[in-house]
Protein backbone atom coordinates (compact mmCIF):
# COMPACT_ATOMS: atom_id res chain seq x y z
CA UNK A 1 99.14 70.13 82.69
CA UNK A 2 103.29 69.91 83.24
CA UNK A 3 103.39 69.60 86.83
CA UNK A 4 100.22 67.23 86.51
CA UNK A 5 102.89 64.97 84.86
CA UNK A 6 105.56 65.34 86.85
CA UNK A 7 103.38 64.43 89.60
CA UNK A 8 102.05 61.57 87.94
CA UNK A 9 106.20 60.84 86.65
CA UNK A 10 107.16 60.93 90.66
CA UNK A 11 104.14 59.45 92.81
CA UNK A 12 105.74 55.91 92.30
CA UNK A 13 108.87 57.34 94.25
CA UNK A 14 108.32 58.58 97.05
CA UNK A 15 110.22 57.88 100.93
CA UNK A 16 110.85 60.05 103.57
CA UNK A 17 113.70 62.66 103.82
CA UNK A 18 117.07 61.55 105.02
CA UNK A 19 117.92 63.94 107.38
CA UNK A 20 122.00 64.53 107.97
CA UNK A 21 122.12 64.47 111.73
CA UNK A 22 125.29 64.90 114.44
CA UNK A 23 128.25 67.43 115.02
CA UNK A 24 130.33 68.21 112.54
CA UNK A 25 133.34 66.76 113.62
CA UNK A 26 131.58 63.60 112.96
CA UNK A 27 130.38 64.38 109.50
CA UNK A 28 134.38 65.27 109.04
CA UNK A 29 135.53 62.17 109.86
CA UNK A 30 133.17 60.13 108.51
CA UNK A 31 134.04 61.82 105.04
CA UNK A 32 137.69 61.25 105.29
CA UNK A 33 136.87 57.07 106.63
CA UNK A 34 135.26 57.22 103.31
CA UNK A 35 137.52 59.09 101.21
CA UNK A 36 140.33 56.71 102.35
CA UNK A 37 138.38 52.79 101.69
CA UNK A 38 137.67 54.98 97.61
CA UNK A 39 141.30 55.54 97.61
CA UNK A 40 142.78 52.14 99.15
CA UNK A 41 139.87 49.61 98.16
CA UNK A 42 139.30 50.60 94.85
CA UNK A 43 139.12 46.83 93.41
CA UNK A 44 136.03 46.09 95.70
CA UNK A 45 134.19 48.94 94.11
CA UNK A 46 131.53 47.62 91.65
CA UNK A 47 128.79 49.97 90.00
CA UNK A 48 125.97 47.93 92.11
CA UNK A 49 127.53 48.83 94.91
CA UNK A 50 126.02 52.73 94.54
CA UNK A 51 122.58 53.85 94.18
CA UNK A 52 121.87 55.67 91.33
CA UNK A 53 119.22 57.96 89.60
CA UNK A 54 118.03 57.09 86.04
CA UNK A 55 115.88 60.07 84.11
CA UNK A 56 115.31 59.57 80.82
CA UNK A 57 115.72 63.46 78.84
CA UNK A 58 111.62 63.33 78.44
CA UNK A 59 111.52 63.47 82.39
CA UNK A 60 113.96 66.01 82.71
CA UNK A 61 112.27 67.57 80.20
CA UNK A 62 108.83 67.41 81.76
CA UNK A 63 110.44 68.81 85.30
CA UNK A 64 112.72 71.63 83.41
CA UNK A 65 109.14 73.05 82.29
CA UNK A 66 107.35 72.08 85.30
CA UNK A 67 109.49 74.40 87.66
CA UNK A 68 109.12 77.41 85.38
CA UNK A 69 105.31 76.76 85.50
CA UNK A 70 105.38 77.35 89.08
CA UNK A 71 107.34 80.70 88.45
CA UNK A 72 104.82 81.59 86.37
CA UNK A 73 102.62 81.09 89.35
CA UNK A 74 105.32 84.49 91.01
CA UNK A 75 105.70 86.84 88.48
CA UNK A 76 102.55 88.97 88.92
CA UNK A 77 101.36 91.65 91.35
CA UNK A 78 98.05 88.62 92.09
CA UNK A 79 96.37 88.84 95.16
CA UNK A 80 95.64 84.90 95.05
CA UNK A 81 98.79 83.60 94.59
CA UNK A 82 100.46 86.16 96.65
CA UNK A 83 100.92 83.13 99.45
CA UNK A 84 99.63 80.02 98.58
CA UNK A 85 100.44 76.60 99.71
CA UNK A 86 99.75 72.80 98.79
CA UNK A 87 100.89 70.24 101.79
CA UNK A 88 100.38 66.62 100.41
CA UNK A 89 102.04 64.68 103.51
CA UNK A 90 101.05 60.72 103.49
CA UNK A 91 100.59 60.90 100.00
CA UNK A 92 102.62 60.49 96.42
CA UNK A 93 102.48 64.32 95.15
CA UNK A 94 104.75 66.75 95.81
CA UNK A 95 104.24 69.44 98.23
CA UNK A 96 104.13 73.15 96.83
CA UNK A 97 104.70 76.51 98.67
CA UNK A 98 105.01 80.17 97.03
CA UNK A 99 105.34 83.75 98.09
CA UNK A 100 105.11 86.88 96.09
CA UNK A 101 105.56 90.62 97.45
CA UNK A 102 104.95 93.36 94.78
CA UNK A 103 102.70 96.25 93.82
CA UNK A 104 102.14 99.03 91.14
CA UNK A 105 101.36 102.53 91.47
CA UNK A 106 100.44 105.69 88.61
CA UNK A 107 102.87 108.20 89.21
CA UNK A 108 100.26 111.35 89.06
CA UNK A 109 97.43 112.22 86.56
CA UNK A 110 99.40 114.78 84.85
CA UNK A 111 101.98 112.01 84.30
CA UNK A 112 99.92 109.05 83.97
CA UNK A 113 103.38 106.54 84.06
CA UNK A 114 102.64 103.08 85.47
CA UNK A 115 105.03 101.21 87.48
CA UNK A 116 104.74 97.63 88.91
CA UNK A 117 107.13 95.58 90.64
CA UNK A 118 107.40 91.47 91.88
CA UNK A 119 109.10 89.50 93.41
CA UNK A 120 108.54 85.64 94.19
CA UNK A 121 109.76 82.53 95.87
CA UNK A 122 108.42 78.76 95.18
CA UNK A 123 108.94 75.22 96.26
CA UNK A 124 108.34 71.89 95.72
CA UNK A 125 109.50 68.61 96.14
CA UNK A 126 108.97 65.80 93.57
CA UNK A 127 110.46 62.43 94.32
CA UNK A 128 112.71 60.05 92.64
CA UNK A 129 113.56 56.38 92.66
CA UNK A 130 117.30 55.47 93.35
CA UNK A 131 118.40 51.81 92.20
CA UNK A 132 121.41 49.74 93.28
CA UNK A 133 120.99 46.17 92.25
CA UNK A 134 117.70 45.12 93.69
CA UNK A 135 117.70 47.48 96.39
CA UNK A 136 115.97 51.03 95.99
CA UNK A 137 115.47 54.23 97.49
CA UNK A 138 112.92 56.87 97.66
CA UNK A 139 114.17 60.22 97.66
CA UNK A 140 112.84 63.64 97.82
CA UNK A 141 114.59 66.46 96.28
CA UNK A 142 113.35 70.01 96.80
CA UNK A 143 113.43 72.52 93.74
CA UNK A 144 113.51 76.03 94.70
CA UNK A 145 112.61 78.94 91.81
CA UNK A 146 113.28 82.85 92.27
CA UNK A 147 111.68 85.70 90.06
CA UNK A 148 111.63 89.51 89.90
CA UNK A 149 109.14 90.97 88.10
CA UNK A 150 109.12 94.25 86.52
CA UNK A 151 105.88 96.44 84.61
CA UNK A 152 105.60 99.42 82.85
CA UNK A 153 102.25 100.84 81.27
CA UNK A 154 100.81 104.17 80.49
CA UNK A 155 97.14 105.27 81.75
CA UNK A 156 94.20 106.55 78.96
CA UNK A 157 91.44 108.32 80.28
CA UNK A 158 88.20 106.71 79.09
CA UNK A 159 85.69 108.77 80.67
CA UNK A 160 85.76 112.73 81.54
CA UNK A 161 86.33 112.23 84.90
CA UNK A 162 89.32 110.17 84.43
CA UNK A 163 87.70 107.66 86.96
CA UNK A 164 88.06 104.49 84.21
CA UNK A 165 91.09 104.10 82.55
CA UNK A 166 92.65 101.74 80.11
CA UNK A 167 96.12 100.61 80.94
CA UNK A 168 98.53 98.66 78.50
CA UNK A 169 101.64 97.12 80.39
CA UNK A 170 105.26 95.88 79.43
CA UNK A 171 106.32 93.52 81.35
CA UNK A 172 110.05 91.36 81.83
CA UNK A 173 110.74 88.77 83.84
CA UNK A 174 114.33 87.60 85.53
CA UNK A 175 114.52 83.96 87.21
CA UNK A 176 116.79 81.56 89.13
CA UNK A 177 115.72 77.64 89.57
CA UNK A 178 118.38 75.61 91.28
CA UNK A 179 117.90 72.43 93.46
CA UNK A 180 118.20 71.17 97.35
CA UNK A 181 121.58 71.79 97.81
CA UNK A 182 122.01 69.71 100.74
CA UNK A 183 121.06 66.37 99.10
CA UNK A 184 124.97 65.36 98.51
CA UNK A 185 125.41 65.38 102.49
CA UNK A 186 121.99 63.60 102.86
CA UNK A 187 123.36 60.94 100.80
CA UNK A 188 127.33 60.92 101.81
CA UNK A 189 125.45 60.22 105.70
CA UNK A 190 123.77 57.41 103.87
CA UNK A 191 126.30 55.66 102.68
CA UNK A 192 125.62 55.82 99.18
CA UNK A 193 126.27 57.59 96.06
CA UNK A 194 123.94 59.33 93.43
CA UNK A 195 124.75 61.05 90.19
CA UNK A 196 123.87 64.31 91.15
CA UNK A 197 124.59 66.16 87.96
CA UNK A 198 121.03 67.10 86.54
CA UNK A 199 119.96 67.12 89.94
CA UNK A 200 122.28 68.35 93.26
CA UNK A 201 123.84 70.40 90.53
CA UNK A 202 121.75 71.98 88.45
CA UNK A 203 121.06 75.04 88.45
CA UNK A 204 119.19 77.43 85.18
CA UNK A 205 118.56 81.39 84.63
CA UNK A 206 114.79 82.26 83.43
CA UNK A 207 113.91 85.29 81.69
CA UNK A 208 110.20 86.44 80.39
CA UNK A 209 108.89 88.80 78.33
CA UNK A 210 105.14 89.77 77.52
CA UNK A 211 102.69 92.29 79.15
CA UNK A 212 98.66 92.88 79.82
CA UNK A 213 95.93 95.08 79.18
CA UNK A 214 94.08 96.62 82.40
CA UNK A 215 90.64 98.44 83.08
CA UNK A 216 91.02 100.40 86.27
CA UNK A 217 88.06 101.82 87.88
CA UNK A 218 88.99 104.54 90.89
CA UNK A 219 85.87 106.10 92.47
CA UNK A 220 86.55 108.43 95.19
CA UNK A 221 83.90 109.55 97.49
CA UNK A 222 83.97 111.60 101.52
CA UNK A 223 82.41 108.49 102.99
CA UNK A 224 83.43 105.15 100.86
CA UNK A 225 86.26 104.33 98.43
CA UNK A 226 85.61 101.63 95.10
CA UNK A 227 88.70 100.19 93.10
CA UNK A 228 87.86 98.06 90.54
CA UNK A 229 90.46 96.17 88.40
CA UNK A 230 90.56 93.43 85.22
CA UNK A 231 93.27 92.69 83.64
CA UNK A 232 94.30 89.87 81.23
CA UNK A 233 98.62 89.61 81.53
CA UNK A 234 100.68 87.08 78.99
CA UNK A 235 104.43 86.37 79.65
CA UNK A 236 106.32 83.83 77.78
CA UNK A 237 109.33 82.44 80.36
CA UNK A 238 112.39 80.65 79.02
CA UNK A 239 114.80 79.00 80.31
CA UNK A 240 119.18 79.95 79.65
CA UNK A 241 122.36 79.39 80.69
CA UNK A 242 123.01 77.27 83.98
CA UNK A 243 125.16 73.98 84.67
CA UNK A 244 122.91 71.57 82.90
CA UNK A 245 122.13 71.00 79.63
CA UNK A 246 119.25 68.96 80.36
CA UNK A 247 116.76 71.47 82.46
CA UNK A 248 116.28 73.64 79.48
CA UNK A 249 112.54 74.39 79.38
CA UNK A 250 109.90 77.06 78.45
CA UNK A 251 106.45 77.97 79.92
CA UNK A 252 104.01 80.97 80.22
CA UNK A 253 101.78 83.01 82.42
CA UNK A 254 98.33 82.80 80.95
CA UNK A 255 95.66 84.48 83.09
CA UNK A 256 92.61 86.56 83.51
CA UNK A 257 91.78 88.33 86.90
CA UNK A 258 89.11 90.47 88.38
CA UNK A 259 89.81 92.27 91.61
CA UNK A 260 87.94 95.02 93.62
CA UNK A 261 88.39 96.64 96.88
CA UNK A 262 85.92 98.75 99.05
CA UNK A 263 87.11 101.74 101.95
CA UNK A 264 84.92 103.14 104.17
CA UNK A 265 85.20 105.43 107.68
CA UNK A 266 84.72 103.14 110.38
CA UNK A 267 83.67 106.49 112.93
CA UNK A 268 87.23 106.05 114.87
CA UNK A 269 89.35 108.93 114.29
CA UNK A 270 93.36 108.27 114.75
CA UNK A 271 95.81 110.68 113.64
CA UNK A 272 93.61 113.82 113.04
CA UNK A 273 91.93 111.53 110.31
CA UNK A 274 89.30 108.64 110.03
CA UNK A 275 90.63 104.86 110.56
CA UNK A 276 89.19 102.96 107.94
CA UNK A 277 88.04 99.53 107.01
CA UNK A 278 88.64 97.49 104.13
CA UNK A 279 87.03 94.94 102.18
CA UNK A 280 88.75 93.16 99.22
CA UNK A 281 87.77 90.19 96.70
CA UNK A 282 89.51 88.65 93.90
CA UNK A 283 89.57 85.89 91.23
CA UNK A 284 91.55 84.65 89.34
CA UNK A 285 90.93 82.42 86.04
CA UNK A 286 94.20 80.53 84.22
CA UNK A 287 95.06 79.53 80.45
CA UNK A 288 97.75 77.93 79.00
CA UNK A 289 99.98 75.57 80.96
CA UNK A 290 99.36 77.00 84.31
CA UNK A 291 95.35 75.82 83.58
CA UNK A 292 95.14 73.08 85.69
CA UNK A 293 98.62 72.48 86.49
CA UNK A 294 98.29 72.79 90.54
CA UNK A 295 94.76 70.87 90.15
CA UNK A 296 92.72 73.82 89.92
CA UNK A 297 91.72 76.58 86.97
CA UNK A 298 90.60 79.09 88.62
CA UNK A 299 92.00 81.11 92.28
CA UNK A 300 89.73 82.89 94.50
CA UNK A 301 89.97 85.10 97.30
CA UNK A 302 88.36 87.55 100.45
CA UNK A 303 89.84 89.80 103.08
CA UNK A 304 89.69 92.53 105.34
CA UNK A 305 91.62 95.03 107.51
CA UNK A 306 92.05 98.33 108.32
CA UNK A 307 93.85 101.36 107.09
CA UNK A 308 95.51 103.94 108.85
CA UNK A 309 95.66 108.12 106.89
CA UNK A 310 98.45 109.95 108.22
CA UNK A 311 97.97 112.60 105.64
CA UNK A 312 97.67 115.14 108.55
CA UNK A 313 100.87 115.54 108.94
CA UNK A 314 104.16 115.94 106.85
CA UNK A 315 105.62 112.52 106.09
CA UNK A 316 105.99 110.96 102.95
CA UNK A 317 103.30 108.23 103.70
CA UNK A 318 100.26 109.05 103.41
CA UNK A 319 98.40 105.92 104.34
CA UNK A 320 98.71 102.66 105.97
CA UNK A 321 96.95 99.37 105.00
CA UNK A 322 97.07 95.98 107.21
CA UNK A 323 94.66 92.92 105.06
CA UNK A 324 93.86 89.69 105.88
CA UNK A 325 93.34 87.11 102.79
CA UNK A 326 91.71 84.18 102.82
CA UNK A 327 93.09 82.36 99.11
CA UNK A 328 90.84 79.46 97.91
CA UNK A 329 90.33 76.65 94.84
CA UNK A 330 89.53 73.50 94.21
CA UNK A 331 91.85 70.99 96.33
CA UNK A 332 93.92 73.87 97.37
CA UNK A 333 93.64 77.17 99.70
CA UNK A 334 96.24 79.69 101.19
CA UNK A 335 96.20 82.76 103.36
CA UNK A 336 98.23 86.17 103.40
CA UNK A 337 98.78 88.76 105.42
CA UNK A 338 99.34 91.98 103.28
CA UNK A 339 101.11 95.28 104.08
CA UNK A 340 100.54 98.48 101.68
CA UNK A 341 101.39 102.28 101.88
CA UNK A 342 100.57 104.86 99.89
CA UNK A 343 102.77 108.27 99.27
């Protein structure tokens, strides 16, 4: 429920973007006009004469753990959150956008190492109230997170056939969160200042650690293809280091997901092998503080495309695969457009 509060801690302060506008021989001048009435008129200067952001350390507090609940949104091979996106325009909650790109593959069945891989990108942009005297300003302030993702597991043969396979994972998690850093010019064009320390300036490192259990299902058959996946993945992510004090925080990846995937011929035969179709579905259920913390438990999703064998011939790839995904929950829904090749 963290970014449920920081939602509810910004809808009061919302106002549209000031956009920094004109040449830059403008925005040079205009700096140096203002550099010089600081330097000559420093009498006339009175603290109401500046806007200025007041956050109380809970709030901070509240947003330091709200943007590491959105990496914990990134830092997982998931279909549905792979691209999702939350646009909120006319209204007081921030908007939300996130991309992930990552995979995992078993080396060979002789040497049944697992590796995975992610990396992810998220956005959003809360609002705050700036004072000076009686006036006030709305401004937005976008808050940008980075992740990489790494996993390493080991596969155990359940049945005979090797078919169904339990999979413990390692996981570890690196992270970046840092803020809009063109809101200084934004408010240097406005004529007004803003402590921007825990803000403009701040900046904090994330690291994770945890890991997941996986059943993996692989049936392999002339004329259709079934993989079947569930898997239940727990990383705690901390915040360390970075410019301020204030955005230390801590959150988790808390989920449960189900995914499975059907191949089949489609009768077209391109590169001396069949052209086939795919079908995928998903879901996606979430604990902890990620449980409700975009508005919705629970991430569903469908697609379809086509994949491409090029096993006929002597190139590392082996096969192609092109899927659509539709990505959908309550109040919220997303789309990809996914890319995968096998060796």
């Amino acid at each position: 429920m963290v970014i449920q509060r920081i939602v509810h801690l910004t809808s009061a302060h919302q106002n549209k973007k000031i956009d920094l506008r004109g040449q830059f021989s403008f925005r040079l001048t205009f700096l140096v006009w203002v550099a010089f009435f600081c330097l000559i008129l420093p009498s006339e200067s009175h603290p109401n004469d500046f806007f200025d952001i007041q956050l109380p350390e809970d709030d901070l507090q509240k947003i330091a753990d709200g943007t590491l609940t959105l990496m914990a949104f990134t830092v997982l091979p998931d279909i549905t959150t792979g691209s999702l996106s939350i646009s909120n325009e006319g209204s007081d909650d921030p908007g939300i956008w996130q991309s992930t790109f990552g995979g995992g593959f078993t080396i060979s069945d002789n040497f049944p190492l697992y590796l995975e891989g992610t990396v992810g990108y998220s956005l959003y942009d809360p609002k705050f109230l700036a004072k000076r005297g009686e006036s006030e300003r709305r401004i937005k302030i976008k808050w940008n997170s980075f992740s990489a993702t790494g996993g390493i597991g080991w596969d155990f043969p359940i049945i005979q056939s090797k078919e169904l396979k339990l999979r413990p994972i390692f996981n570890f998690t690196l992270g970046y969160i840092t803020t809009d850093v063109a809101l200084g010019r934004d408010l240097l064009k406005s004529e007004y200042d803003i402590d921007l320390k825990a803000l403009d300036g701040g900046t904090k490192n994330a690291f994770g650690l945890g890991g997941g259990i996986m059943l993996d299902y692989e049936h392999y058959r002339k004329d259709y293809e079934i993989d079947v996946e569930a898997r239940y993945s727990y990383i705690k992510l901390q915040s360390f280091g970075g410019t301020t004090d204030s955005l230390k925080g801590d959150s988790e990846t808390n989920a449960l997901s189900l995914w499975a995937r059907w191949r089949a011929p489609t009768g077209i035969n391109l590169l001396q092998r069949p052209l086939r179709y795919v079908l995928e579905t998903s879901t996606t259920h979430f604990f902890g503080p990620q449980r409700g913390a975009l508005g919705f438990n629970k991430l569903s999703s469908v697609g379809a495309g086509l994949e491409l064998d090029s096993s006929a011939y002597k190139i590392i790839v082996t096969r192609t695969r092109l899927v659509g995904r539709y990505i959908f929950g309550n109040n919220v829904s997303g789309y990809s457009i996914g890319l995968a090749v096998s060796f």
